[in-house]
N, C-alpha and C. Protein backbone atom coordinates (compact mmCIF):
# COMPACT_ATOMS: atom_id res chain seq x y z
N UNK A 1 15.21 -39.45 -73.84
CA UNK A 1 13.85 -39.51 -73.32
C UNK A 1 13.85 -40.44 -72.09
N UNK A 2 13.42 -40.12 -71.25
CA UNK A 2 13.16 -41.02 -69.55
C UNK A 2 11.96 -42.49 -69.67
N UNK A 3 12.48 -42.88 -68.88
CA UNK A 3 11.22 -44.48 -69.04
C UNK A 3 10.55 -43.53 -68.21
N UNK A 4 8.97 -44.21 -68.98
CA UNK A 4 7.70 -44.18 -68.35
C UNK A 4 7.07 -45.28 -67.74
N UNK A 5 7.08 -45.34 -66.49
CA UNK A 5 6.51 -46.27 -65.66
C UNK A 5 5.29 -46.91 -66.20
N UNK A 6 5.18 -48.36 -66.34
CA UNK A 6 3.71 -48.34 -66.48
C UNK A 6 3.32 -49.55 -65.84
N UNK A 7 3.51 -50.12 -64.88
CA UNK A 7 3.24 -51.48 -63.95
C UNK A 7 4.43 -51.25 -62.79
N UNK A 8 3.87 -52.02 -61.71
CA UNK A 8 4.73 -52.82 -60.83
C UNK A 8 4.13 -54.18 -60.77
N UNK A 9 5.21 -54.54 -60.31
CA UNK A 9 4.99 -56.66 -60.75
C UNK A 9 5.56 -57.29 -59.17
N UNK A 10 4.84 -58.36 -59.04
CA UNK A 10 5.41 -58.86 -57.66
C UNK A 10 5.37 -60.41 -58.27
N UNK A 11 6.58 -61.00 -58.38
CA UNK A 11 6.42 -62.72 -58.49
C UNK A 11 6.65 -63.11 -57.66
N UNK A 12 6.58 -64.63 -57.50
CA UNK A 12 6.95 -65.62 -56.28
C UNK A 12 8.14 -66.09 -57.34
N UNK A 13 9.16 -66.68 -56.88
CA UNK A 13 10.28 -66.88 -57.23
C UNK A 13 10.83 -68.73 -56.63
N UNK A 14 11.18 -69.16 -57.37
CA UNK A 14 11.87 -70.45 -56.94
C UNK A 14 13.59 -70.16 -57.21
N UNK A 15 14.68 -70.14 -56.35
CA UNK A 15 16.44 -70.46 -56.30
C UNK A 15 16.86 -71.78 -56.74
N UNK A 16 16.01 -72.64 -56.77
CA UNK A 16 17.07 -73.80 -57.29
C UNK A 16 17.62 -73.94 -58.20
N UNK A 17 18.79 -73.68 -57.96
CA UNK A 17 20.01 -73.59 -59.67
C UNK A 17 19.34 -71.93 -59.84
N UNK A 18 18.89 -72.40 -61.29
CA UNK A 18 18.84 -70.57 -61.82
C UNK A 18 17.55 -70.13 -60.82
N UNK A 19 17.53 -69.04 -60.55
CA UNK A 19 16.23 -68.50 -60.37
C UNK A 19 15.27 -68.35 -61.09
N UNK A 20 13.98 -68.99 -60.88
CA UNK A 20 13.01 -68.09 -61.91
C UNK A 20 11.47 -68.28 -61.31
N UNK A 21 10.82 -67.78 -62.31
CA UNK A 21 9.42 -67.03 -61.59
C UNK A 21 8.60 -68.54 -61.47
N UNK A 22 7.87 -68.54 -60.29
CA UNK A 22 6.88 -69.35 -59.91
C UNK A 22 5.43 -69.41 -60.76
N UNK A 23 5.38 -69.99 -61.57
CA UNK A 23 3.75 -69.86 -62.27
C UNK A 23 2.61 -70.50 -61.69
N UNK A 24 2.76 -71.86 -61.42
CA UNK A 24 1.97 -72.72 -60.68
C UNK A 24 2.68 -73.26 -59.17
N UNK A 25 1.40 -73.99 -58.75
CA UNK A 25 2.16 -74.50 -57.28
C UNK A 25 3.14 -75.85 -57.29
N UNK A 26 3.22 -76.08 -58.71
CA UNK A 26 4.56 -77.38 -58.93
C UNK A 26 6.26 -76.99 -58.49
N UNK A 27 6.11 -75.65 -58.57
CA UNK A 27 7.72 -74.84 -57.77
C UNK A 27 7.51 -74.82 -56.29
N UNK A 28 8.57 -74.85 -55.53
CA UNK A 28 8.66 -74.39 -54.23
C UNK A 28 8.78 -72.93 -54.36
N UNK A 29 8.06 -72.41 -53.70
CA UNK A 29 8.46 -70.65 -53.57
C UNK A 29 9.49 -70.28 -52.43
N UNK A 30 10.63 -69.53 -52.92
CA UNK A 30 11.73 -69.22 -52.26
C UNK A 30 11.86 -67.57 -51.57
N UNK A 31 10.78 -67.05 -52.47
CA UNK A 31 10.84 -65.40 -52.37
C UNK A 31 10.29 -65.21 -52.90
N UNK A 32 9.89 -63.65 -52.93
CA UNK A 32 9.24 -62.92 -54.28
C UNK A 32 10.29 -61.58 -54.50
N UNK A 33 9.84 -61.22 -55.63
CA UNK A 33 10.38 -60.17 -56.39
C UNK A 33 9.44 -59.34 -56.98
N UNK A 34 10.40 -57.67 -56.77
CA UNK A 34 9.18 -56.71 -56.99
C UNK A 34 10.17 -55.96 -58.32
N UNK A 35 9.18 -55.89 -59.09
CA UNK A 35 10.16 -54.81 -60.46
C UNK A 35 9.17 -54.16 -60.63
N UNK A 36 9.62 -53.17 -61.14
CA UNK A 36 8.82 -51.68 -61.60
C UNK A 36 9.20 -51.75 -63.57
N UNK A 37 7.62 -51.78 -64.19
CA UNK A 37 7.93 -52.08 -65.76
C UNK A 37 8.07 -50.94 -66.04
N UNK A 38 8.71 -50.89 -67.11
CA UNK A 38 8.91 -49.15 -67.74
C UNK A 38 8.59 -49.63 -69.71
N UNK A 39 8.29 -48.40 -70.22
CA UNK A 39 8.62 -48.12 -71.07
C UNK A 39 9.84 -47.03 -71.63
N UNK A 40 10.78 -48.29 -72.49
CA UNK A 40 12.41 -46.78 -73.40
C UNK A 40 11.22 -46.03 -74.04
N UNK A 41 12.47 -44.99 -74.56
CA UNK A 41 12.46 -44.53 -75.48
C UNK A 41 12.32 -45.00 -76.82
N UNK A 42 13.04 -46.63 -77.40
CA UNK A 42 12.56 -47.61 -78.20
C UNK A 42 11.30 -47.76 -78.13
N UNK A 43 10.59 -47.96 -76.95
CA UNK A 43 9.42 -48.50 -77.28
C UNK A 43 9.15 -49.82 -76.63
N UNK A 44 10.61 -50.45 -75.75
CA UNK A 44 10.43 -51.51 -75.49
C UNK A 44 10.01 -51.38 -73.88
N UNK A 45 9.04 -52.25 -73.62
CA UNK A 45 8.77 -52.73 -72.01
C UNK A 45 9.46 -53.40 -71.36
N UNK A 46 10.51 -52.73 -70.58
CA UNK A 46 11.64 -53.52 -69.98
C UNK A 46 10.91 -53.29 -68.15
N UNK A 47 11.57 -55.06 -67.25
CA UNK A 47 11.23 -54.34 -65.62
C UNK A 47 12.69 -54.32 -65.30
N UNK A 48 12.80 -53.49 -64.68
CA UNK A 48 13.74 -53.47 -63.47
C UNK A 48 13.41 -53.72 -62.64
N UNK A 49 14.28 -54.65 -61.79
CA UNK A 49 14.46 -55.51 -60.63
C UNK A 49 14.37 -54.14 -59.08
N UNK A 50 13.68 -54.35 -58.63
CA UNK A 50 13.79 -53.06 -57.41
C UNK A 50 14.26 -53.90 -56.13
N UNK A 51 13.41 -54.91 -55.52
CA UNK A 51 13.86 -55.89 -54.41
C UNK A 51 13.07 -56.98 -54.63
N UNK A 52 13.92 -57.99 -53.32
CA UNK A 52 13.71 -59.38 -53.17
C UNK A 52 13.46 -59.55 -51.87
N UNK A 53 12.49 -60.68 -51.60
CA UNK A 53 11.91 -60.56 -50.03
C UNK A 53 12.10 -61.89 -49.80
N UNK A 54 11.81 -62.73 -48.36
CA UNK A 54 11.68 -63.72 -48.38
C UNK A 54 10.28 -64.43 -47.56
N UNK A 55 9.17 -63.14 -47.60
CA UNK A 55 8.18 -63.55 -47.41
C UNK A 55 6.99 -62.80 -48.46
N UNK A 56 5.91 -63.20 -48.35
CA UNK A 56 5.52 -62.08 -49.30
C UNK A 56 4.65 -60.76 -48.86
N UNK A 57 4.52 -60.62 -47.38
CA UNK A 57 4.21 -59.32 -46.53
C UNK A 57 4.74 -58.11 -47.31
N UNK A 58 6.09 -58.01 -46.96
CA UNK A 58 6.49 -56.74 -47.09
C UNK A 58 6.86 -56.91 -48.23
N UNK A 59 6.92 -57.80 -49.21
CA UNK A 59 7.17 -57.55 -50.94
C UNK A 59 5.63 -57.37 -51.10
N UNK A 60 4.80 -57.15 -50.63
CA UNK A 60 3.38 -57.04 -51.45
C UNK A 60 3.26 -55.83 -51.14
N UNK A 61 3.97 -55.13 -50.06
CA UNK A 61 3.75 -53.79 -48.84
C UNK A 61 4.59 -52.44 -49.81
N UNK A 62 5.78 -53.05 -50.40
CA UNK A 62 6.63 -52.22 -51.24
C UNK A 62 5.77 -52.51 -52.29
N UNK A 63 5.54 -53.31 -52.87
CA UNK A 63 4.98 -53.17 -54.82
C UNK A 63 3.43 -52.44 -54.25
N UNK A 64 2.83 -52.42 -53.39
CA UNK A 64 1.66 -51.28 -53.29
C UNK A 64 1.80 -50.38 -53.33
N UNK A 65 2.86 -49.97 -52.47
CA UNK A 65 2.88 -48.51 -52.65
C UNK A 65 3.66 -47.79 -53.57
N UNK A 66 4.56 -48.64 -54.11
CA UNK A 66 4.91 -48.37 -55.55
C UNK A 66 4.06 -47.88 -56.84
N UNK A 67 2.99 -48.61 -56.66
CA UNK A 67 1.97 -48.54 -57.82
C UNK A 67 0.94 -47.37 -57.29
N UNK A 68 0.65 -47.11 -55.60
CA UNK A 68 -0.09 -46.08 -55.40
C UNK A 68 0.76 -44.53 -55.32
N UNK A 69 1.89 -44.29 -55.23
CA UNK A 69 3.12 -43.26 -55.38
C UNK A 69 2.79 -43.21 -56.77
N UNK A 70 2.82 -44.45 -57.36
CA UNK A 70 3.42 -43.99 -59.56
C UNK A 70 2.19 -43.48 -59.66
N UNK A 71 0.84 -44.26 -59.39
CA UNK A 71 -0.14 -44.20 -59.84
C UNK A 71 -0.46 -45.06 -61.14
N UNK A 72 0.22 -46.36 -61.22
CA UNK A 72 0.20 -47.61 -62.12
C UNK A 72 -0.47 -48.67 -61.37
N UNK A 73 -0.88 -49.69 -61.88
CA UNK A 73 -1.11 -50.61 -61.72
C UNK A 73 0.06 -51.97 -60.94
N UNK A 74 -0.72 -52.44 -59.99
CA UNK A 74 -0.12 -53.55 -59.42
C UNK A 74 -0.30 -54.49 -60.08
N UNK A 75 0.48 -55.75 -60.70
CA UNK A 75 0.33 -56.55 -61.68
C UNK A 75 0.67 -57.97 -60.40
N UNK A 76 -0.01 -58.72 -59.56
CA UNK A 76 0.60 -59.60 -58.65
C UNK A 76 0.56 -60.93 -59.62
N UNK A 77 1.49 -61.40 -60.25
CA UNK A 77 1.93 -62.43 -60.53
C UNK A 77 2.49 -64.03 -59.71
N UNK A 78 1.55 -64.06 -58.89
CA UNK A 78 1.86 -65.09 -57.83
C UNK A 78 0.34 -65.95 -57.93
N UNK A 79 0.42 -67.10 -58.05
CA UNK A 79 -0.41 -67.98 -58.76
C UNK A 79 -1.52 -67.94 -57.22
N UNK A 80 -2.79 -67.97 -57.54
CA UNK A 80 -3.53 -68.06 -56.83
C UNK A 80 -3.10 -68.60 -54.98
N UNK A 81 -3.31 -70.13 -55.25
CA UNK A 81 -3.17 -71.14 -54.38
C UNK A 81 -2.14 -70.65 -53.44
N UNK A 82 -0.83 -70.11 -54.12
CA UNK A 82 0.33 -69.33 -53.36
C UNK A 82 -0.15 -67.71 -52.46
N UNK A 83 -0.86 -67.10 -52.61
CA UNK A 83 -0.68 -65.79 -51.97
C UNK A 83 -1.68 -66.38 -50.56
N UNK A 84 -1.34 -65.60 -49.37
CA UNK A 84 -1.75 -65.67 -48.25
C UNK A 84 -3.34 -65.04 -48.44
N UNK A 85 -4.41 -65.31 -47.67
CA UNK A 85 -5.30 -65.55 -47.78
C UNK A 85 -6.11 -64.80 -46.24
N UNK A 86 -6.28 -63.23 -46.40
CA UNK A 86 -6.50 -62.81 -45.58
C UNK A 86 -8.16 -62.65 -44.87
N UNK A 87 -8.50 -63.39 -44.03
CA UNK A 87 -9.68 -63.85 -43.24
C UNK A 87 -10.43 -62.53 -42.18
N UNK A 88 -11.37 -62.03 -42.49
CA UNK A 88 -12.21 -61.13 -41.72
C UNK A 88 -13.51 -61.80 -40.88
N UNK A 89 -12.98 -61.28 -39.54
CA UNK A 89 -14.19 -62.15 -38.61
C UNK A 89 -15.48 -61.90 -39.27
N UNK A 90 -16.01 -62.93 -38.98
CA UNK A 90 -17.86 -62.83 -39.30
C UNK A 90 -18.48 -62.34 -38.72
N UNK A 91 -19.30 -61.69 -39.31
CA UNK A 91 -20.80 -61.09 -38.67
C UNK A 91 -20.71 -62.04 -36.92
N UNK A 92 -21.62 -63.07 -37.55
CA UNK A 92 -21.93 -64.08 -36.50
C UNK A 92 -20.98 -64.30 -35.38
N UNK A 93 -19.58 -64.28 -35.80
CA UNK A 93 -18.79 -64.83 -34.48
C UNK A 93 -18.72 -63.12 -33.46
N UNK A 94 -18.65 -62.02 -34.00
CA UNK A 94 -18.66 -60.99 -33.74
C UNK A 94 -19.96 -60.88 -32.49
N UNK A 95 -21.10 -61.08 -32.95
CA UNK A 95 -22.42 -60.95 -32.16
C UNK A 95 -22.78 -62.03 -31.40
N UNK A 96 -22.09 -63.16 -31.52
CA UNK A 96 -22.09 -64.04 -30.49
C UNK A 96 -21.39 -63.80 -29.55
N UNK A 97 -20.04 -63.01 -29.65
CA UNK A 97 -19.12 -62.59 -28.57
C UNK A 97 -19.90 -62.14 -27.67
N UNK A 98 -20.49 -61.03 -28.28
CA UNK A 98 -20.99 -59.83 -27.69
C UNK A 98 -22.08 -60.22 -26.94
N UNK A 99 -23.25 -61.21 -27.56
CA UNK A 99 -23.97 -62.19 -26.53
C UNK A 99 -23.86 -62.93 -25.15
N UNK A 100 -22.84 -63.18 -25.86
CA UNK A 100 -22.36 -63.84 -24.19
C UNK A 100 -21.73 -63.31 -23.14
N UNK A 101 -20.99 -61.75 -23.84
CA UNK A 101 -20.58 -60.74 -22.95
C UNK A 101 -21.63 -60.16 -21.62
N UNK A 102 -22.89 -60.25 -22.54
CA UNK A 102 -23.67 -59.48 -21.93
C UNK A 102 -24.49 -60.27 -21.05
């Protein structure tokens, strides 16, 4: 019987000595990592490791479209405070431009 996909996962990752997953902001983040979870035939929820990045752009860019291709869920496991924090101009600064353009 074939694994059935059922998540992709993106962690932030700390290298010092062993590798392992970033939970809070007390780790330095070194990378992230993208695995795709499956379910065996057992029954067990195993991930496989797919890639490793060293920013988290294009590891967030692969585990999206991973999960929009499977049609699973993105699971981002990267603690708040850590993920980049993407900013949309305001109303206001927008129409003030345009104010003074004119």
């Amino acid at each position: 019987m074939p694994k059935h996909p059922i998540a992709v996962e993106l962690e932030a990752i700390n290298r010092e000595g062993e590798t392992q997953v970033v939970r809070d902001s007390g780790l330095t983040v070194h990378g992230y990592s993208v695995y795709l979870r499956a379910v065996e035939a057992s029954g067990l929820a195993l991930a496989t490791w797919v890639a490793d990045y060293d920013t988290i752009g294009p590891a967030y860019q692969l585990a999206e479209r991973l999960s929009v291709a499977l049609a699973i869920p993105l699971n981002v496991l990267v603690p708040g405070p850590l993920m980049p924090v993407k900013r949309a101009p305001t109303a206001g600064a927008g129409a003030e431009a345009a104010t003074k353009a004119n």
